[in-house]
C-alpha atoms as a PDB file:
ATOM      1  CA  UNK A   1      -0.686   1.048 -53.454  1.00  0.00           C
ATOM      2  CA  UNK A   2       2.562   2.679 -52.913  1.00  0.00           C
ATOM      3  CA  UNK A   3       3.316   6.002 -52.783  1.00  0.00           C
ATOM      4  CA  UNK A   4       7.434   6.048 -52.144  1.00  0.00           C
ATOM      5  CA  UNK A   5       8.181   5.814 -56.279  1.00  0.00           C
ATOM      6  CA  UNK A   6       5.763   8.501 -57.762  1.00  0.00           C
ATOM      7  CA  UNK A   7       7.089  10.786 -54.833  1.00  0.00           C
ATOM      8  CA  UNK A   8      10.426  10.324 -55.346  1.00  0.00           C
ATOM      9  CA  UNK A   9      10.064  10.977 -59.546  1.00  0.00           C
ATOM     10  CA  UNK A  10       8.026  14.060 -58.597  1.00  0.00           C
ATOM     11  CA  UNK A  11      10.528  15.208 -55.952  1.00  0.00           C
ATOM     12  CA  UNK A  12      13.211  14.769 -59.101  1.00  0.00           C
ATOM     13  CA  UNK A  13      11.335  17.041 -61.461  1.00  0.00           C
ATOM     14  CA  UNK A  14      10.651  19.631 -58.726  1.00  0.00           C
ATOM     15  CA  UNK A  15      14.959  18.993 -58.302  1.00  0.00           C
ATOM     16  CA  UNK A  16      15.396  19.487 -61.775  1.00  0.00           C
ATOM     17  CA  UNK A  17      13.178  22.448 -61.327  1.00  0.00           C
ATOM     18  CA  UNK A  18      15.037  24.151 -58.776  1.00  0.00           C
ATOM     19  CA  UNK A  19      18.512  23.646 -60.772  1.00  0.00           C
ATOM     20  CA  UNK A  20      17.136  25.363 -63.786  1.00  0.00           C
ATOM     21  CA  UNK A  21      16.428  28.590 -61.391  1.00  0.00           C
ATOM     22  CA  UNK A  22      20.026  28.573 -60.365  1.00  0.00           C
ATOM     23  CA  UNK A  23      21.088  28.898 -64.083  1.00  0.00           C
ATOM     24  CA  UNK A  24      20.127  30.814 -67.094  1.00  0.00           C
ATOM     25  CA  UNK A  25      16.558  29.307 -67.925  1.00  0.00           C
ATOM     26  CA  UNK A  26      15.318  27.466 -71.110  1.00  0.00           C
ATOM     27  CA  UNK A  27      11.902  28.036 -69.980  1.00  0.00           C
ATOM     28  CA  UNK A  28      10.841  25.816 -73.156  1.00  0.00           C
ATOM     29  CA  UNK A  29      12.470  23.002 -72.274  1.00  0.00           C
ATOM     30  CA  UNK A  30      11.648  23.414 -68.130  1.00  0.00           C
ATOM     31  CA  UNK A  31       7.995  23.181 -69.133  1.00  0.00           C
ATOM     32  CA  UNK A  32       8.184  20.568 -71.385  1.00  0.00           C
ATOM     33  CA  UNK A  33      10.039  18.127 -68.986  1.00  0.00           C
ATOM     34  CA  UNK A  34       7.199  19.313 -66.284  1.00  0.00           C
ATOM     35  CA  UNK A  35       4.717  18.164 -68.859  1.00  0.00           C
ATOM     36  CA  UNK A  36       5.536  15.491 -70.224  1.00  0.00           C
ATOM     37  CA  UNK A  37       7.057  14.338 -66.937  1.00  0.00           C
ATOM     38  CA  UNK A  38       3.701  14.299 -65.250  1.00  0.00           C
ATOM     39  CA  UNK A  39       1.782  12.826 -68.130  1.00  0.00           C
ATOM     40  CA  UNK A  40       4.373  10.004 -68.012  1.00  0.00           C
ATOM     41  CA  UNK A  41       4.352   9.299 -64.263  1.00  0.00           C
ATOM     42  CA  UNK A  42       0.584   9.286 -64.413  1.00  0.00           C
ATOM     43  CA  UNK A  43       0.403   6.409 -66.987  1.00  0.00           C
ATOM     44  CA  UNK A  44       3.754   4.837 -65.692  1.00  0.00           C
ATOM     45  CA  UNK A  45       3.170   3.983 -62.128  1.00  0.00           C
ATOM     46  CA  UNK A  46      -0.416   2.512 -61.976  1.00  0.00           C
ATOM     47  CA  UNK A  47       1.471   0.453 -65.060  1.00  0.00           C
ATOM     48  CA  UNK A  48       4.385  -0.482 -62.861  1.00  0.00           C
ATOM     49  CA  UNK A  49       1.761  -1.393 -59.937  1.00  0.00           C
ATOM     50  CA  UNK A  50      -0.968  -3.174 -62.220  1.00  0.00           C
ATOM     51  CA  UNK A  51      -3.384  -0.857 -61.212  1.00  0.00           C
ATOM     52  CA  UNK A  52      -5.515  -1.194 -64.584  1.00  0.00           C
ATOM     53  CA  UNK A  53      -8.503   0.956 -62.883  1.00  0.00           C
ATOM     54  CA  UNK A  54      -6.233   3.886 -62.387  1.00  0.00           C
ATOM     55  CA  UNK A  55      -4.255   3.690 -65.574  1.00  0.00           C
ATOM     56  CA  UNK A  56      -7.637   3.294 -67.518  1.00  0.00           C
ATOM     57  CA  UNK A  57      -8.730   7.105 -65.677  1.00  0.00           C
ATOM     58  CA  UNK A  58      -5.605   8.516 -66.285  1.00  0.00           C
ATOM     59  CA  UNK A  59      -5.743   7.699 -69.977  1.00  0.00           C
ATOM     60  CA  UNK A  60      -9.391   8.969 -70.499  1.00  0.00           C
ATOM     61  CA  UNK A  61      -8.153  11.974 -68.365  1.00  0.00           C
ATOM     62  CA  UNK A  62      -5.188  13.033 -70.480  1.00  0.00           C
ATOM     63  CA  UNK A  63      -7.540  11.962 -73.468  1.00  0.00           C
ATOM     64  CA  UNK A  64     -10.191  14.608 -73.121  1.00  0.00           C
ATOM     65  CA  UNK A  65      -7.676  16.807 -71.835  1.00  0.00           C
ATOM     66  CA  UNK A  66      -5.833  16.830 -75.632  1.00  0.00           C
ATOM     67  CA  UNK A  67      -8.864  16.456 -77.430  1.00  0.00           C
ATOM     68  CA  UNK A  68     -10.304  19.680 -75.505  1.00  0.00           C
ATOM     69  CA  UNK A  69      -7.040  21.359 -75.939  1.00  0.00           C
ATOM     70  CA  UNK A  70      -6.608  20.390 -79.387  1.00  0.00           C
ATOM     71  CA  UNK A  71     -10.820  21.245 -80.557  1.00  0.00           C
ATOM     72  CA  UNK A  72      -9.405  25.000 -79.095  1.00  0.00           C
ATOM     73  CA  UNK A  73      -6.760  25.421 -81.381  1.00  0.00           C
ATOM     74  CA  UNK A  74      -8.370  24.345 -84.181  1.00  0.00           C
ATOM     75  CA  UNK A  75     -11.665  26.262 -83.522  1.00  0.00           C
ATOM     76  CA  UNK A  76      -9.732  29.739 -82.296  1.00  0.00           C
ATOM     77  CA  UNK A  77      -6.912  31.581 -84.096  1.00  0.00           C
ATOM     78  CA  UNK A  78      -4.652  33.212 -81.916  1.00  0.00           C
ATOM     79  CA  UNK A  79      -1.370  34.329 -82.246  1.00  0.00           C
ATOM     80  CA  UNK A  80       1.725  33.393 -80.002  1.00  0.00           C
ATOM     81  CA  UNK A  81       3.057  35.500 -78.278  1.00  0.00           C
ATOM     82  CA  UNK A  82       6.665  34.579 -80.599  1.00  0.00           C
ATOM     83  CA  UNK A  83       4.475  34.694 -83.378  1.00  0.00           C
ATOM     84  CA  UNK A  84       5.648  30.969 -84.024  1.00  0.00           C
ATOM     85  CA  UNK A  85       1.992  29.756 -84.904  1.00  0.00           C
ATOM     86  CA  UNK A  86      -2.224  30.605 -84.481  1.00  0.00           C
ATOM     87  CA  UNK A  87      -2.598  27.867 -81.955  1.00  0.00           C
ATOM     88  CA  UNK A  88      -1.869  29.952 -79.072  1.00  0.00           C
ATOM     89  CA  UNK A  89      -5.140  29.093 -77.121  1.00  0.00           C
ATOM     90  CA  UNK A  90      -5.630  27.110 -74.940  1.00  0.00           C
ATOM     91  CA  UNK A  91      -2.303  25.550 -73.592  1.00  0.00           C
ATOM     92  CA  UNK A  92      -2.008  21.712 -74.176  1.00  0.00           C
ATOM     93  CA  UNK A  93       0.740  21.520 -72.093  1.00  0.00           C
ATOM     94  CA  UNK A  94      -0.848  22.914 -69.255  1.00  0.00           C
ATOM     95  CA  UNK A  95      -4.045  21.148 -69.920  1.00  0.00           C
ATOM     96  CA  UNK A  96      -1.864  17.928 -69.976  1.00  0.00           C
ATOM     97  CA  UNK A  97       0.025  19.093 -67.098  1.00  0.00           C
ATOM     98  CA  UNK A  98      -3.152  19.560 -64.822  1.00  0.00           C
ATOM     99  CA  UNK A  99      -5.196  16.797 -66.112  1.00  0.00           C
ATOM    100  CA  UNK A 100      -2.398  14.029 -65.428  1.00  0.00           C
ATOM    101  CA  UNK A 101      -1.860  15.749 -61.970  1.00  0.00           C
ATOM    102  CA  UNK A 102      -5.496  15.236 -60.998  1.00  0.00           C
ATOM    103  CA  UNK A 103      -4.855  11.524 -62.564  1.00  0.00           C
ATOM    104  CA  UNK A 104      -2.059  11.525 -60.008  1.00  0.00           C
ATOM    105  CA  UNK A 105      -4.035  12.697 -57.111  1.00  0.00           C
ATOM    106  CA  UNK A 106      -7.111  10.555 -57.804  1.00  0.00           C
ATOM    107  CA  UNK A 107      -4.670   7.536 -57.781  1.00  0.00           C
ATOM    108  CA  UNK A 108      -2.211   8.655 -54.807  1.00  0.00           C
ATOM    109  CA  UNK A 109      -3.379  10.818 -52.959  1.00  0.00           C
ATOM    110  CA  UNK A 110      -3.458  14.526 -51.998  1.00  0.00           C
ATOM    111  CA  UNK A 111       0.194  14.863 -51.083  1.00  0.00           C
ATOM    112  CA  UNK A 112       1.066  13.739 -54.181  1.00  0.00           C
ATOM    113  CA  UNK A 113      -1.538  15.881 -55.716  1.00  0.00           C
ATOM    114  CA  UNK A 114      -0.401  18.958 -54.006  1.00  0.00           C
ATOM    115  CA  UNK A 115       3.276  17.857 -55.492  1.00  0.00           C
ATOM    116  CA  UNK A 116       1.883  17.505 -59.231  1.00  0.00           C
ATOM    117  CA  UNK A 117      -0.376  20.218 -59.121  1.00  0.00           C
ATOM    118  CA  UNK A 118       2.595  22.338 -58.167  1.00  0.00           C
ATOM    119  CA  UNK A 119       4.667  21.002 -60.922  1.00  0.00           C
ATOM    120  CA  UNK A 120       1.740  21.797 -63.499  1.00  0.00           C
ATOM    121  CA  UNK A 121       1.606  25.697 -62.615  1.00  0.00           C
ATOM    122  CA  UNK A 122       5.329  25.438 -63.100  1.00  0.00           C
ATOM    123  CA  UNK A 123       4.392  24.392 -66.517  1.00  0.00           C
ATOM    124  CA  UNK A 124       2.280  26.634 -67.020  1.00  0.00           C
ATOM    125  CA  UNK A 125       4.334  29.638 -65.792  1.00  0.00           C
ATOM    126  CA  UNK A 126       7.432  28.211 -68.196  1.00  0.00           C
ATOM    127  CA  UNK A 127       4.918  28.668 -71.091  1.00  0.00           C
ATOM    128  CA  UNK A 128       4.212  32.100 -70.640  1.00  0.00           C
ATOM    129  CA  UNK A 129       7.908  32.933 -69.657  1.00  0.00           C
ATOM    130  CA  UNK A 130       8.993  31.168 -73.241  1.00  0.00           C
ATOM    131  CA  UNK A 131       6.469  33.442 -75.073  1.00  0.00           C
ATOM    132  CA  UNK A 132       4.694  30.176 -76.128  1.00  0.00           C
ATOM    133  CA  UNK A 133       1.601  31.749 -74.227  1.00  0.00           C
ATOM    134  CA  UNK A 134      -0.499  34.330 -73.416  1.00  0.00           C
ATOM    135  CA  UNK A 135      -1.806  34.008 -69.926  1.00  0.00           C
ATOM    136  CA  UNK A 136      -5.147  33.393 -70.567  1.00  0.00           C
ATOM    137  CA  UNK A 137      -4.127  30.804 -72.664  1.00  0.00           C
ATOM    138  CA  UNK A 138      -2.692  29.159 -69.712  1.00  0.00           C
ATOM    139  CA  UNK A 139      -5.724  29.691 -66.988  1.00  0.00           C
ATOM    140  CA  UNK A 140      -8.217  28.340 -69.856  1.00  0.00           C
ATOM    141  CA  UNK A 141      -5.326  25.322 -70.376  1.00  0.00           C
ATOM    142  CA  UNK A 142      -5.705  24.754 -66.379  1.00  0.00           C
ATOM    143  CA  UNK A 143      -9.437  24.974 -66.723  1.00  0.00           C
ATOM    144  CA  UNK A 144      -9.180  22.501 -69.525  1.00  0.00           C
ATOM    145  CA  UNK A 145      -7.154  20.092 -67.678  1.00  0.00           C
ATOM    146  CA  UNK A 146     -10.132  20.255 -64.624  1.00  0.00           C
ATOM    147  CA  UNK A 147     -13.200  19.604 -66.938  1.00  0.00           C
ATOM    148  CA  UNK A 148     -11.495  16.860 -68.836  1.00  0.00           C
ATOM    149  CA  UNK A 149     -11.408  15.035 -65.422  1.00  0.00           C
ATOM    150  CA  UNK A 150     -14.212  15.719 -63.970  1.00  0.00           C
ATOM    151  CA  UNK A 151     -16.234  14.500 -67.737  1.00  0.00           C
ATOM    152  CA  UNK A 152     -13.481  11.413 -67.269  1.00  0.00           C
ATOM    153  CA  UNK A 153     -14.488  10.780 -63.558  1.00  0.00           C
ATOM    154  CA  UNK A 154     -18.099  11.351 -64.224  1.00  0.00           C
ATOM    155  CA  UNK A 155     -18.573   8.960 -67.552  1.00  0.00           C
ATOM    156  CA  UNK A 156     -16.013   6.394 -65.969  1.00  0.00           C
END
């Protein structure tokens, strides 16, 4: 079980990261790529290494993550802070974000952990900095993303 390839896609996205703060910043589009990039290199890479154990946990992660998330926003009306939409709370992409870090971490490591957990607060900060969220809608996303895997780990 290799480590070298997930570190080197997570070292991208915290590249890409650290190019957007040197110009203006879409903060949309920052946490989207932090999102979806750490869903994807949580399903990708036990995938690439036929780990079918791991990919199997990070799918019922990310699973219960969205399906938490999701049961929010339809169960609680709240406005955006844009006032694009009522499905303000709780933040998917940060529940996605966290839930495929722990994924990550479970599978690799801490160090790699520490890297994707990183990346997911980024996330989470580029929601509230493109008015997508409140804060609170964040911290419950995060919270989210922690009881989806520890239901995942527990039923698994």
């Amino acid at each position: 079980m290799s480590t070298l390839y997930p570190l080197i896609l997570l070292a991208s996205i915290w590249l890409f990261f650290f190019a957007q703060l040197s110009t203006s910043i879409n903060w949309q589009f920052v946490s989207d790529v932090g999102a979806y990039g750490l869903v994807t290199t949580a399903i990708a890479f036990p995938v690439f290494y036929g780990e079918w154990q791991e990919l199997q946990q990070a799918l019922l992660i990310i699973a219960c993550a969205s399906a938490i998330g999701l049961l929010g926003k339809l169960l609680i009306s709240a406005k955006r802070p844009d006032l694009s939409g009522n499905d303000s709370f709780p933040s998917n992409h940060t529940a996605n974000a966290v839930a495929a870090s722990t994924a990550l971490m479970l599978c690799y490591g801490w160090f790699i952990g520490l890297l994707s957990y990183g990346l997911a607060v980024c996330v989470g900060l580029g929601r509230v900095k493109a008015f997508k969220h409140h804060w609170r809608d964040v911290v419950v996303g995060l919270g989210v993303g922690l009881v989806a895997a520890v239901i995942a780990v527990k039923y698994m």
